[in-house]
PDB file of N, CA and C in Angstrom:
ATOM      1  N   UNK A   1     135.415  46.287 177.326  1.00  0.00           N
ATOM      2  CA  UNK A   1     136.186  45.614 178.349  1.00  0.00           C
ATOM      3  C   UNK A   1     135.487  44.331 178.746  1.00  0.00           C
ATOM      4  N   UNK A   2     136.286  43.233 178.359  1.00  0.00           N
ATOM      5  CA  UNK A   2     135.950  41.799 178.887  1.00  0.00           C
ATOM      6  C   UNK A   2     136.113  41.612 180.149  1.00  0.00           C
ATOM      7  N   UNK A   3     135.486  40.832 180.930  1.00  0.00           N
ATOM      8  CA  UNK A   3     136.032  40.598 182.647  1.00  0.00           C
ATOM      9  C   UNK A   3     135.869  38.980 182.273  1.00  0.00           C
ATOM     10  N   UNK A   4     136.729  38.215 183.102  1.00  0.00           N
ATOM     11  CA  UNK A   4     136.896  36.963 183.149  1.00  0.00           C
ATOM     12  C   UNK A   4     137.000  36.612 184.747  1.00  0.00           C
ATOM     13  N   UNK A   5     136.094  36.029 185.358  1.00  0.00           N
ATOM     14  CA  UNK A   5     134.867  36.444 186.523  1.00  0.00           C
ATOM     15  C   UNK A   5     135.848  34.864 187.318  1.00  0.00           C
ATOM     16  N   UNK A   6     137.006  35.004 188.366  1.00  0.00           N
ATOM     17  CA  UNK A   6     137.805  34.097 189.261  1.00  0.00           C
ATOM     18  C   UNK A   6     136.246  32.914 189.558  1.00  0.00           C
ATOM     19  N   UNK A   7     136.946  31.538 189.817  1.00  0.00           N
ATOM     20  CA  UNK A   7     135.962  30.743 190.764  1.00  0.00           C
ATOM     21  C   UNK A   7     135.928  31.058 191.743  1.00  0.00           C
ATOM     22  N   UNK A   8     136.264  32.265 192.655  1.00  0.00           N
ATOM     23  CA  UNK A   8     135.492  32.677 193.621  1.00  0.00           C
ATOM     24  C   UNK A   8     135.079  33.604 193.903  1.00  0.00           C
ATOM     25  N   UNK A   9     134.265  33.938 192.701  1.00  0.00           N
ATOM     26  CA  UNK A   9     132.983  35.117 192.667  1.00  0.00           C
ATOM     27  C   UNK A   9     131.878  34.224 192.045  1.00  0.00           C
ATOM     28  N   UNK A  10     130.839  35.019 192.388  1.00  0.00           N
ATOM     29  CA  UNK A  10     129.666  34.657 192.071  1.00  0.00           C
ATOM     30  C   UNK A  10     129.465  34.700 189.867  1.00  0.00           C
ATOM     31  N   UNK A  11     129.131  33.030 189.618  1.00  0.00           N
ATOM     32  CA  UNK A  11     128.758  33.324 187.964  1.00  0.00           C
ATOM     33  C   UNK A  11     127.366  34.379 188.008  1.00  0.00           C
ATOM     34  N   UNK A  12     126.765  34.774 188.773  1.00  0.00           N
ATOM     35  CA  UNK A  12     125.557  35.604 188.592  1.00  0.00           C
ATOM     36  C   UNK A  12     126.059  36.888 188.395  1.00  0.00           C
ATOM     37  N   UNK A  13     127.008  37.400 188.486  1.00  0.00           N
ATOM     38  CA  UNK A  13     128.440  38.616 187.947  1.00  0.00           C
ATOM     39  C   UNK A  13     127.861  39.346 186.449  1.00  0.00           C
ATOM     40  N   UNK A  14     127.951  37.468 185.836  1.00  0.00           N
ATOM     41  CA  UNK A  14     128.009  37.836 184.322  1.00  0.00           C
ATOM     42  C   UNK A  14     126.976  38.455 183.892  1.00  0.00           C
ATOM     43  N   UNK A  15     125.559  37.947 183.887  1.00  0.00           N
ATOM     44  CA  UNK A  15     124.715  38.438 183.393  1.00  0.00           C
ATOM     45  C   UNK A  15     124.216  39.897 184.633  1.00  0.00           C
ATOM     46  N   UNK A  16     124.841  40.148 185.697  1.00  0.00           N
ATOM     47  CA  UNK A  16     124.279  41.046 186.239  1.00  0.00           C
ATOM     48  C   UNK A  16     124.897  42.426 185.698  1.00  0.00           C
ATOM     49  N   UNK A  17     126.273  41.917 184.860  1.00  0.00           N
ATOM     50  CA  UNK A  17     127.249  43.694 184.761  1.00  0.00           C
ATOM     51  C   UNK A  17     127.454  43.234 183.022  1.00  0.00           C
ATOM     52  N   UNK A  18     126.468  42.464 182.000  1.00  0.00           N
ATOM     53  CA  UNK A  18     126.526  42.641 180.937  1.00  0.00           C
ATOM     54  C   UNK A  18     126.143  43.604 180.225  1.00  0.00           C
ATOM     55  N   UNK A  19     125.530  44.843 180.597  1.00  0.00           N
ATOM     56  CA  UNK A  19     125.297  45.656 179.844  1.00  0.00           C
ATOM     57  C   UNK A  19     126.664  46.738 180.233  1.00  0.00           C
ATOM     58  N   UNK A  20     127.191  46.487 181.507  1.00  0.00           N
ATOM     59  CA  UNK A  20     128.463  48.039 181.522  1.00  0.00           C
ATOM     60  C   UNK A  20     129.821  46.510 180.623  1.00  0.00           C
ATOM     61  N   UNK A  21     129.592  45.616 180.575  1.00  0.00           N
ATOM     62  CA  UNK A  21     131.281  44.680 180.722  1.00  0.00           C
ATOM     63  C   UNK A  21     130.592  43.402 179.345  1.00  0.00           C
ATOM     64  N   UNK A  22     130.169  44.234 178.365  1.00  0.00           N
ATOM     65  CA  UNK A  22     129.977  43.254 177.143  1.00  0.00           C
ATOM     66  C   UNK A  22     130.738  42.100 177.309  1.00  0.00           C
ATOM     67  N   UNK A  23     130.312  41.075 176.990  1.00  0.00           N
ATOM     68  CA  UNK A  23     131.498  39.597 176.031  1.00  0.00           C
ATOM     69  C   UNK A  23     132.012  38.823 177.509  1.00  0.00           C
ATOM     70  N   UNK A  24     131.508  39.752 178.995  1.00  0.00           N
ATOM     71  CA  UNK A  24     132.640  39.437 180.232  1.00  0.00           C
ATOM     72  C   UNK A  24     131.894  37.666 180.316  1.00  0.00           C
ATOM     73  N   UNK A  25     132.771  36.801 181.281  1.00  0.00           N
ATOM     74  CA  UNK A  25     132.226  35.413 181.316  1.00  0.00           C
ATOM     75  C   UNK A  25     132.983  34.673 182.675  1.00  0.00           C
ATOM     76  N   UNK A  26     132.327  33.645 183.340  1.00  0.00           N
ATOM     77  CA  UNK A  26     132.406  33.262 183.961  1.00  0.00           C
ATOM     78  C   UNK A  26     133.886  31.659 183.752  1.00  0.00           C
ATOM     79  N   UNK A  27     134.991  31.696 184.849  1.00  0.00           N
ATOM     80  CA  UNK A  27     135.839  30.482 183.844  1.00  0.00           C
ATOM     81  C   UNK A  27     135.095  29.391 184.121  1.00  0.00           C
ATOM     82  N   UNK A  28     133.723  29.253 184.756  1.00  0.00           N
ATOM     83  CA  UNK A  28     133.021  27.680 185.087  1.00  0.00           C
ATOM     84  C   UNK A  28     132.314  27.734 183.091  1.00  0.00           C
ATOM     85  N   UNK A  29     131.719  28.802 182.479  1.00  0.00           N
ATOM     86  CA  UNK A  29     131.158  29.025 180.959  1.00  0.00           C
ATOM     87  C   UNK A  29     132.190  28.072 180.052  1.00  0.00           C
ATOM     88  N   UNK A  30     133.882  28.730 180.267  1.00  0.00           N
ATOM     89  CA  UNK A  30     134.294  27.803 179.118  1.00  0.00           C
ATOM     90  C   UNK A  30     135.277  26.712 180.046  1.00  0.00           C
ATOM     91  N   UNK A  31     134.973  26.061 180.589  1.00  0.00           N
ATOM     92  CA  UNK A  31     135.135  24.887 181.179  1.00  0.00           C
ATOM     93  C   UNK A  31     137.033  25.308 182.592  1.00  0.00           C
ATOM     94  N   UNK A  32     137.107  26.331 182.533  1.00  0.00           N
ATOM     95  CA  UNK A  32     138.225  26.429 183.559  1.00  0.00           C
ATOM     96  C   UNK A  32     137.960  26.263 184.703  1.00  0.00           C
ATOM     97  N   UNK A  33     136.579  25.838 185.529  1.00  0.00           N
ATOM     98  CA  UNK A  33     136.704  25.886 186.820  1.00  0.00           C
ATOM     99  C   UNK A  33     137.914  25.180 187.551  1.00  0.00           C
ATOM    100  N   UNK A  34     137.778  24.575 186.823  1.00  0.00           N
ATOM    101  CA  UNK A  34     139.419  23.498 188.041  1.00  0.00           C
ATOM    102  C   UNK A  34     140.726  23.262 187.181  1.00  0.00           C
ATOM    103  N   UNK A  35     140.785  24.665 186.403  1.00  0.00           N
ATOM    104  CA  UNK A  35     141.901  24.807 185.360  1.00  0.00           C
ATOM    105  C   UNK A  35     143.029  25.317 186.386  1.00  0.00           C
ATOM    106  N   UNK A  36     144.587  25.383 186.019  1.00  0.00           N
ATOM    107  CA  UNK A  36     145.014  25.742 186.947  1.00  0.00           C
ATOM    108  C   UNK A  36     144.994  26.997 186.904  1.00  0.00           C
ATOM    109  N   UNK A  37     145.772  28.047 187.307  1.00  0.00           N
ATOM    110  CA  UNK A  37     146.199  29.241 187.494  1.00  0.00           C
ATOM    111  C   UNK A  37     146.802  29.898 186.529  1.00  0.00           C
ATOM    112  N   UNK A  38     147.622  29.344 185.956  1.00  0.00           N
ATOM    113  CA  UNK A  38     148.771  29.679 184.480  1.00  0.00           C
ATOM    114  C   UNK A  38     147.512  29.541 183.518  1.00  0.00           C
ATOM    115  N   UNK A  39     146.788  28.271 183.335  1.00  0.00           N
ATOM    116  CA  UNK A  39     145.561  28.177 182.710  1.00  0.00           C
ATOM    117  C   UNK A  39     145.193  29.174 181.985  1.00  0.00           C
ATOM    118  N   UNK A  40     144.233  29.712 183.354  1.00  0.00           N
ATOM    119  CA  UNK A  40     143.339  30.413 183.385  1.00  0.00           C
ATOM    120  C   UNK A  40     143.969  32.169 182.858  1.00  0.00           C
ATOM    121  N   UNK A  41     145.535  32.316 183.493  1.00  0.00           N
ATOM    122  CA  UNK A  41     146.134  33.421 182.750  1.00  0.00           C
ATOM    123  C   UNK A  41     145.880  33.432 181.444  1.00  0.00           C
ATOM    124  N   UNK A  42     146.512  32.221 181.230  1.00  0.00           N
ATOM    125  CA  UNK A  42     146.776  32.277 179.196  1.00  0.00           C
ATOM    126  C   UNK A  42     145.609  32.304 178.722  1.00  0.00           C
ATOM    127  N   UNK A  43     144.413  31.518 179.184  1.00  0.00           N
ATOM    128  CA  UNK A  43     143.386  31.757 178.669  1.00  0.00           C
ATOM    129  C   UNK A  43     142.723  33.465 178.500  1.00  0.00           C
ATOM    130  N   UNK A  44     142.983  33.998 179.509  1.00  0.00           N
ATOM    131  CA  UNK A  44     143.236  35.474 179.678  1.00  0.00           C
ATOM    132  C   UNK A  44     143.749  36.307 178.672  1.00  0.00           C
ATOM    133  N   UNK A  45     144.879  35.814 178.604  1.00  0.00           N
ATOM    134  CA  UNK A  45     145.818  36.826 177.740  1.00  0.00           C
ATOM    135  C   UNK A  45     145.602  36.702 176.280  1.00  0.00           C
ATOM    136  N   UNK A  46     145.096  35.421 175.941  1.00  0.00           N
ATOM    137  CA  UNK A  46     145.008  34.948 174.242  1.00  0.00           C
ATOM    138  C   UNK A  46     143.643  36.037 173.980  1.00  0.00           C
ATOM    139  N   UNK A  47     142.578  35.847 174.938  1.00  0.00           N
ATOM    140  CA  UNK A  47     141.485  36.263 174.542  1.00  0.00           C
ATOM    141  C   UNK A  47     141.152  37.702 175.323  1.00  0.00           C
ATOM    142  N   UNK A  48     142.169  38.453 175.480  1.00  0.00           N
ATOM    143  CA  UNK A  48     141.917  39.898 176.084  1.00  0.00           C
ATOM    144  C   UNK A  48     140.814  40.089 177.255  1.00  0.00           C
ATOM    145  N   UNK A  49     140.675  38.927 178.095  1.00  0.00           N
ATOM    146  CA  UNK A  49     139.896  39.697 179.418  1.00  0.00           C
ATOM    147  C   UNK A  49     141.197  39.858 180.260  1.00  0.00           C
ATOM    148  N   UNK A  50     139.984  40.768 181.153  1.00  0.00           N
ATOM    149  CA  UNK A  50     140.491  41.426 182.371  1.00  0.00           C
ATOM    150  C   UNK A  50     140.292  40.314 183.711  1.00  0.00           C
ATOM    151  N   UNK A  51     140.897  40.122 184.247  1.00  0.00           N
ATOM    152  CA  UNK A  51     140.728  38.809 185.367  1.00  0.00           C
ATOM    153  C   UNK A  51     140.272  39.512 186.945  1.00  0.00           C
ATOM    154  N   UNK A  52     139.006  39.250 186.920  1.00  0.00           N
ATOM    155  CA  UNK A  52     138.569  39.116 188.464  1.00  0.00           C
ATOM    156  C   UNK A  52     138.553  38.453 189.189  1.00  0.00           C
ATOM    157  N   UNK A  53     139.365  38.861 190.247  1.00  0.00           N
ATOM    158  CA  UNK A  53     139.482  37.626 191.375  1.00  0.00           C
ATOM    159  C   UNK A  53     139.643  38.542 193.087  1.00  0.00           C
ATOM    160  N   UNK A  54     139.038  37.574 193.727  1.00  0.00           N
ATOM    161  CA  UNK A  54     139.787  38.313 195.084  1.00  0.00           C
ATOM    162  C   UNK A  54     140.771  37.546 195.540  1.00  0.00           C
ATOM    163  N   UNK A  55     141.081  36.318 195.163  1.00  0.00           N
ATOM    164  CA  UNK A  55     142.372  35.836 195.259  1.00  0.00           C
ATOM    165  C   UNK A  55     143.946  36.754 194.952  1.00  0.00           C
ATOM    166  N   UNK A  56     144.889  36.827 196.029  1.00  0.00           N
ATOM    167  CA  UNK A  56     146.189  37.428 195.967  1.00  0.00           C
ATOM    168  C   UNK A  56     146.786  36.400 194.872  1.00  0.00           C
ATOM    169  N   UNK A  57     146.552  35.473 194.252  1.00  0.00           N
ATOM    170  CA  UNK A  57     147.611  34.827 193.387  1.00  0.00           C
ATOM    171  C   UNK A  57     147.582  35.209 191.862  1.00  0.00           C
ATOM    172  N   UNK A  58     146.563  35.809 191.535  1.00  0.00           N
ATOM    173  CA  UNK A  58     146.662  36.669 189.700  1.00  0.00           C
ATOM    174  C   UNK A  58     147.553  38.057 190.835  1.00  0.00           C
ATOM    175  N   UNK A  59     146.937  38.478 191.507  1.00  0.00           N
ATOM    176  CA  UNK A  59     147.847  40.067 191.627  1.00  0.00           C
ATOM    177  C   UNK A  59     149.328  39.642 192.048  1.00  0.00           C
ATOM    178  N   UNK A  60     149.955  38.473 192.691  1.00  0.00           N
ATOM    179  CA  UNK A  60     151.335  37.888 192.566  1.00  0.00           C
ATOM    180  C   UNK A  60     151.629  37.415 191.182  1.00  0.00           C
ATOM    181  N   UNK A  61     150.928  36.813 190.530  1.00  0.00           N
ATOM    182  CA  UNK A  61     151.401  36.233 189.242  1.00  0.00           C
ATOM    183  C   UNK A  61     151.919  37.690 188.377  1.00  0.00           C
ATOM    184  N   UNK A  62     151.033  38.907 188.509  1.00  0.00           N
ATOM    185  CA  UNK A  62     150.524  40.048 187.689  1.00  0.00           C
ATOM    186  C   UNK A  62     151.637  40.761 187.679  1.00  0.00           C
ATOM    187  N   UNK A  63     152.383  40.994 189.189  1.00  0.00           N
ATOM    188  CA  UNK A  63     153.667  41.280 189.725  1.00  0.00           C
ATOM    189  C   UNK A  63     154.910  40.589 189.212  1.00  0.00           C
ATOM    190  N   UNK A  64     154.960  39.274 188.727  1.00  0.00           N
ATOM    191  CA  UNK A  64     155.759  38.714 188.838  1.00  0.00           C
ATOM    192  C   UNK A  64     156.314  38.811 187.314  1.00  0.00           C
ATOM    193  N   UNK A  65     155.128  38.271 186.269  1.00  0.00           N
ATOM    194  CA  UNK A  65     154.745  38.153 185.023  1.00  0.00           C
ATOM    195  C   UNK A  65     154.425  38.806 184.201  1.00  0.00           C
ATOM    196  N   UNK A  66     154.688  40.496 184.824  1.00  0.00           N
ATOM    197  CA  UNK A  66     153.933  41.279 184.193  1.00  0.00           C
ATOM    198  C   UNK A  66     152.189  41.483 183.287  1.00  0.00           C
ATOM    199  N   UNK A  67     152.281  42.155 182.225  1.00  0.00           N
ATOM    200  CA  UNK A  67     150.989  42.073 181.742  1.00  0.00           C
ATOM    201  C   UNK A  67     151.151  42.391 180.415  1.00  0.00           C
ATOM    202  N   UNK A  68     149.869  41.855 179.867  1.00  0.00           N
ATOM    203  CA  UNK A  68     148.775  41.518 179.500  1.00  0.00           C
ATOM    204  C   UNK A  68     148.918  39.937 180.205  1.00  0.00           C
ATOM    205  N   UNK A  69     147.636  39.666 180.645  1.00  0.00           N
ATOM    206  CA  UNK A  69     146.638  39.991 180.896  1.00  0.00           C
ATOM    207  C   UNK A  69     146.399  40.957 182.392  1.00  0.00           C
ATOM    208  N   UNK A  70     145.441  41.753 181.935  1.00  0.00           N
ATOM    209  CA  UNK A  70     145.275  42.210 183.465  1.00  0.00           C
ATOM    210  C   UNK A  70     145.028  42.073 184.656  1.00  0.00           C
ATOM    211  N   UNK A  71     144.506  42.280 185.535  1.00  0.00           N
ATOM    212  CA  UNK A  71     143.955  41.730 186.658  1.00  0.00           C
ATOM    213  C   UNK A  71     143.576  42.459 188.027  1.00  0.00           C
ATOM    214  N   UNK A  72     142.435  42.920 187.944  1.00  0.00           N
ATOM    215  CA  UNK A  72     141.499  43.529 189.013  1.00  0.00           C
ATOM    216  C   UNK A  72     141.195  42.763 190.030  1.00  0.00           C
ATOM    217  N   UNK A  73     141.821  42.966 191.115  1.00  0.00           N
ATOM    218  CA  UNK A  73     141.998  42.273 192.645  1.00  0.00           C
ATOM    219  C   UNK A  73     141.228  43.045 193.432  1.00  0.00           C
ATOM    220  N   UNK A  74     139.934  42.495 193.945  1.00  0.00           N
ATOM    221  CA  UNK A  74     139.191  42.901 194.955  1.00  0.00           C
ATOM    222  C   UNK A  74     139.198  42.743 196.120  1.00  0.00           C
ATOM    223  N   UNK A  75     139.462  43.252 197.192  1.00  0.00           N
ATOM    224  CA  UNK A  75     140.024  43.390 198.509  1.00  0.00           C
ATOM    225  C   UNK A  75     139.214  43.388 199.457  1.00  0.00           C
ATOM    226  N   UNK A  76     138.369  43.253 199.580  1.00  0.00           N
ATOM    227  CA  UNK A  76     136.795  43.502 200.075  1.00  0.00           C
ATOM    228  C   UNK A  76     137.101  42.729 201.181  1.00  0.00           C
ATOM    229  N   UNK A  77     137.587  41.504 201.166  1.00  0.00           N
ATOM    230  CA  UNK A  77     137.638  40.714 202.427  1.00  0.00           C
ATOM    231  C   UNK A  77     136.260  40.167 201.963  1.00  0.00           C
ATOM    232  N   UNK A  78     135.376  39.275 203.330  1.00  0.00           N
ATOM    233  CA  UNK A  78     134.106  38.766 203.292  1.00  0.00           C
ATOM    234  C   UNK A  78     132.937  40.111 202.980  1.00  0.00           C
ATOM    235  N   UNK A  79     132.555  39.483 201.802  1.00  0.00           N
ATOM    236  CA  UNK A  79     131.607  40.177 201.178  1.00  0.00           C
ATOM    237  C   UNK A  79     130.812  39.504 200.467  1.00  0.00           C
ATOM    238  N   UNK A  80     129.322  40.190 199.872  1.00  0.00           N
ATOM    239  CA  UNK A  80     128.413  39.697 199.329  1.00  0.00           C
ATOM    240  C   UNK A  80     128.752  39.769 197.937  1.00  0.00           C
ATOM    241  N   UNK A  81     127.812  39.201 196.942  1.00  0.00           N
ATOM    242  CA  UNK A  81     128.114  39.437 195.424  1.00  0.00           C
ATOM    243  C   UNK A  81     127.461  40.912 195.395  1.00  0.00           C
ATOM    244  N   UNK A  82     126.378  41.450 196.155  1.00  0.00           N
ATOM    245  CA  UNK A  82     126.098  42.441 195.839  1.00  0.00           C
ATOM    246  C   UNK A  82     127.487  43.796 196.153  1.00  0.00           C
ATOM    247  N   UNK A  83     128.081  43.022 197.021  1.00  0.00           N
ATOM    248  CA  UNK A  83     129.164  44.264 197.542  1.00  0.00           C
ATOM    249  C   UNK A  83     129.960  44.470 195.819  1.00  0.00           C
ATOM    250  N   UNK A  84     130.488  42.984 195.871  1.00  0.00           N
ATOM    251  CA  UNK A  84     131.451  42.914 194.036  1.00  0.00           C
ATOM    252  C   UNK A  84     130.475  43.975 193.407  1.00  0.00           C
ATOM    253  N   UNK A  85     128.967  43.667 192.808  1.00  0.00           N
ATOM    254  CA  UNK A  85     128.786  44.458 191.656  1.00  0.00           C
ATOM    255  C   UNK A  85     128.594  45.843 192.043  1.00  0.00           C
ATOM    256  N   UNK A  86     128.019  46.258 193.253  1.00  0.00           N
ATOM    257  CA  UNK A  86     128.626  47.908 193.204  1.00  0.00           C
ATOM    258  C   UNK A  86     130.095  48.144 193.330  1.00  0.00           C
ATOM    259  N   UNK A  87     130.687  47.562 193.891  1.00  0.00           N
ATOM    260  CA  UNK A  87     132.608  47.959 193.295  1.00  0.00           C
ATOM    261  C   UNK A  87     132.671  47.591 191.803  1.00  0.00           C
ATOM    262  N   UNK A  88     132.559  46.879 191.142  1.00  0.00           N
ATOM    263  CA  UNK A  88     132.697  47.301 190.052  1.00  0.00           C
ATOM    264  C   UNK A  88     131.961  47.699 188.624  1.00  0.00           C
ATOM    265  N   UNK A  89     130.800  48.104 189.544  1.00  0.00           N
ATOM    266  CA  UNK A  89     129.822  49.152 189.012  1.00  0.00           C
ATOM    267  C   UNK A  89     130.338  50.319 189.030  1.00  0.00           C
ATOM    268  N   UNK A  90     130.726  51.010 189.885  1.00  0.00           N
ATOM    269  CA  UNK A  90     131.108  51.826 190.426  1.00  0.00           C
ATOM    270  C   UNK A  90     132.507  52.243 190.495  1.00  0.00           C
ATOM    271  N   UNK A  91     133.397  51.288 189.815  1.00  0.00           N
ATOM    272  CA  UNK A  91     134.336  51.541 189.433  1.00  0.00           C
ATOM    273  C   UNK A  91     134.867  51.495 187.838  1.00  0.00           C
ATOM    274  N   UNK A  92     133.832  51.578 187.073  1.00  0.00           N
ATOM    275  CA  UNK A  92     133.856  51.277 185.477  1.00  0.00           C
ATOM    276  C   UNK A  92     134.865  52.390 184.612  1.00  0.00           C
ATOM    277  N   UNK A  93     134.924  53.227 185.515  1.00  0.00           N
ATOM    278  CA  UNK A  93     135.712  54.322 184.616  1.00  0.00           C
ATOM    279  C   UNK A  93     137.251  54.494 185.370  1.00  0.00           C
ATOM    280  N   UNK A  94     137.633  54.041 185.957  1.00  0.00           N
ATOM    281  CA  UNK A  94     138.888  53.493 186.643  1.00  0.00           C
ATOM    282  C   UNK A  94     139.346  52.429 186.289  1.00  0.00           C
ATOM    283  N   UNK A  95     138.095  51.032 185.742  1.00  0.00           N
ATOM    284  CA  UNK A  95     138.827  49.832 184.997  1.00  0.00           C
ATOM    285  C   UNK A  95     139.459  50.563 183.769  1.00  0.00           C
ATOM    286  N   UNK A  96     138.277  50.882 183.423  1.00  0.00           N
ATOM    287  CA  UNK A  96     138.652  51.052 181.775  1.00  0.00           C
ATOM    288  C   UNK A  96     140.095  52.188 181.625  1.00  0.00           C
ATOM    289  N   UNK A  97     140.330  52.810 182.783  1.00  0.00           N
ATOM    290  CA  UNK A  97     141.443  54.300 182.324  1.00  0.00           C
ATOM    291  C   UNK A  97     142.701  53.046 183.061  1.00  0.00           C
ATOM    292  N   UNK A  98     142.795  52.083 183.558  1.00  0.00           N
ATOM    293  CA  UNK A  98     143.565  51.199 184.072  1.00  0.00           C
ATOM    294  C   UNK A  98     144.531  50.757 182.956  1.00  0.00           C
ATOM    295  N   UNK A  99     142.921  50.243 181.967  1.00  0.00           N
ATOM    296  CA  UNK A  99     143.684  49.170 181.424  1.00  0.00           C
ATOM    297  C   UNK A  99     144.084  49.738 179.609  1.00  0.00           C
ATOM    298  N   UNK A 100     143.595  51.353 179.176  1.00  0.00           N
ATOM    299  CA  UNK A 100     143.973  52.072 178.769  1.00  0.00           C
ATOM    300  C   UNK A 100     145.284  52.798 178.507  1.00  0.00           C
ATOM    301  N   UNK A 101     145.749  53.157 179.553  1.00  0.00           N
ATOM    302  CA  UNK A 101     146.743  53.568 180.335  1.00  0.00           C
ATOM    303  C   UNK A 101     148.016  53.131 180.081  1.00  0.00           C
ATOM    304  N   UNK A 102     147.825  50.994 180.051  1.00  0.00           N
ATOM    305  CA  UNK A 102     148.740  50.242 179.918  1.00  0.00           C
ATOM    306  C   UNK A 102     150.248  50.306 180.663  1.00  0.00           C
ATOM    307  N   UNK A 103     149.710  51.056 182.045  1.00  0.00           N
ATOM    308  CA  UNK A 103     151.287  51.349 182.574  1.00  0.00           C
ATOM    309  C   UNK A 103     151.179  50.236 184.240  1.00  0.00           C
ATOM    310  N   UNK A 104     150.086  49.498 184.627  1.00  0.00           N
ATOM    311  CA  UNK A 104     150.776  48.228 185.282  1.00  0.00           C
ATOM    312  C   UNK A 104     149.668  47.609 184.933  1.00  0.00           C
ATOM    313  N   UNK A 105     149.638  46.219 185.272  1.00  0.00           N
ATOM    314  CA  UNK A 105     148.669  45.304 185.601  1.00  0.00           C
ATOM    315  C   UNK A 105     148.279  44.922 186.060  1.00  0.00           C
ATOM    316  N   UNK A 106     147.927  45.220 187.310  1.00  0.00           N
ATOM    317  CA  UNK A 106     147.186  45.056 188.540  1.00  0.00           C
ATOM    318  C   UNK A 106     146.435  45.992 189.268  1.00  0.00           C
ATOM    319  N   UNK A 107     145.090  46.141 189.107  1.00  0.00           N
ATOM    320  CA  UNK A 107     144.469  47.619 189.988  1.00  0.00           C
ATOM    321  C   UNK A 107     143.537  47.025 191.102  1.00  0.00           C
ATOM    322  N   UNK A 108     144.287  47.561 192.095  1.00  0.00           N
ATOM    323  CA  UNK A 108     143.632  47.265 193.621  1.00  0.00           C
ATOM    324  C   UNK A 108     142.421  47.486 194.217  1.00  0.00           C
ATOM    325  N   UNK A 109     140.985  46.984 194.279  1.00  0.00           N
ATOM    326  CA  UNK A 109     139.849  47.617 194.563  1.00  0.00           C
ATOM    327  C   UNK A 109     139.351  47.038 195.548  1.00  0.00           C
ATOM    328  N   UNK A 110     139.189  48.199 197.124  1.00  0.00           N
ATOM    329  CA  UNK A 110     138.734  47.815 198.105  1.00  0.00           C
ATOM    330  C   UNK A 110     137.525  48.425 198.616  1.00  0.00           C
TER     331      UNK A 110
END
């Protein structure tokens, strides 16, 4: 499972959850930071990550547009990067049966 890490999470994500989230990458790595939104989907969908964001606009797009690509919406409200990597430390076997599953595209983690 790839993760494709929103501009508003921390790039320190990547190398902190590379051993549970092989290949995962930051969109500032292949130049999307100020890509738009559709962008950053397609870039998504061509190359099979999973999209992290705590932004509501992939889980509206996700709704709207269905899936592939996926998209793991973190709900946390104000939080640290350490809060992100135990949620999805700690949620590794819920991504993966998510996006397995293939029955929506959007999984809610608060």
């Amino acid at each position: 499972m790839k993760l494709l890490f929103d501009q508003n999470l921390s790039p320190n994500l990547v190398e902190s959850l590379k051993g549970l989230y092989p290949g995962s990458i930051h969109i500032q790595e292949v130049g999307l930071d100020k890509a738009s939104d559709v962008e950053i989907w397609n870039y998504s969908k061509i190359h099979d990550f999973i999209i992290i964001s705590k932004d509501a606009d992939f889980a509206e797009r996700s709704l709207i547009f269905g899936f592939p690509p996926y998209v793991v919406w973190i709900r946390k409200g104000n939080c640290t990067t350490s809060d992100i990597l135990n949620t999805l430390t700690e949620n590794i076997d819920l991504i993966a049966e998510f996006k397995s599953l293939n029955r929506s595209g959007l999984l809610s983690l608060y």
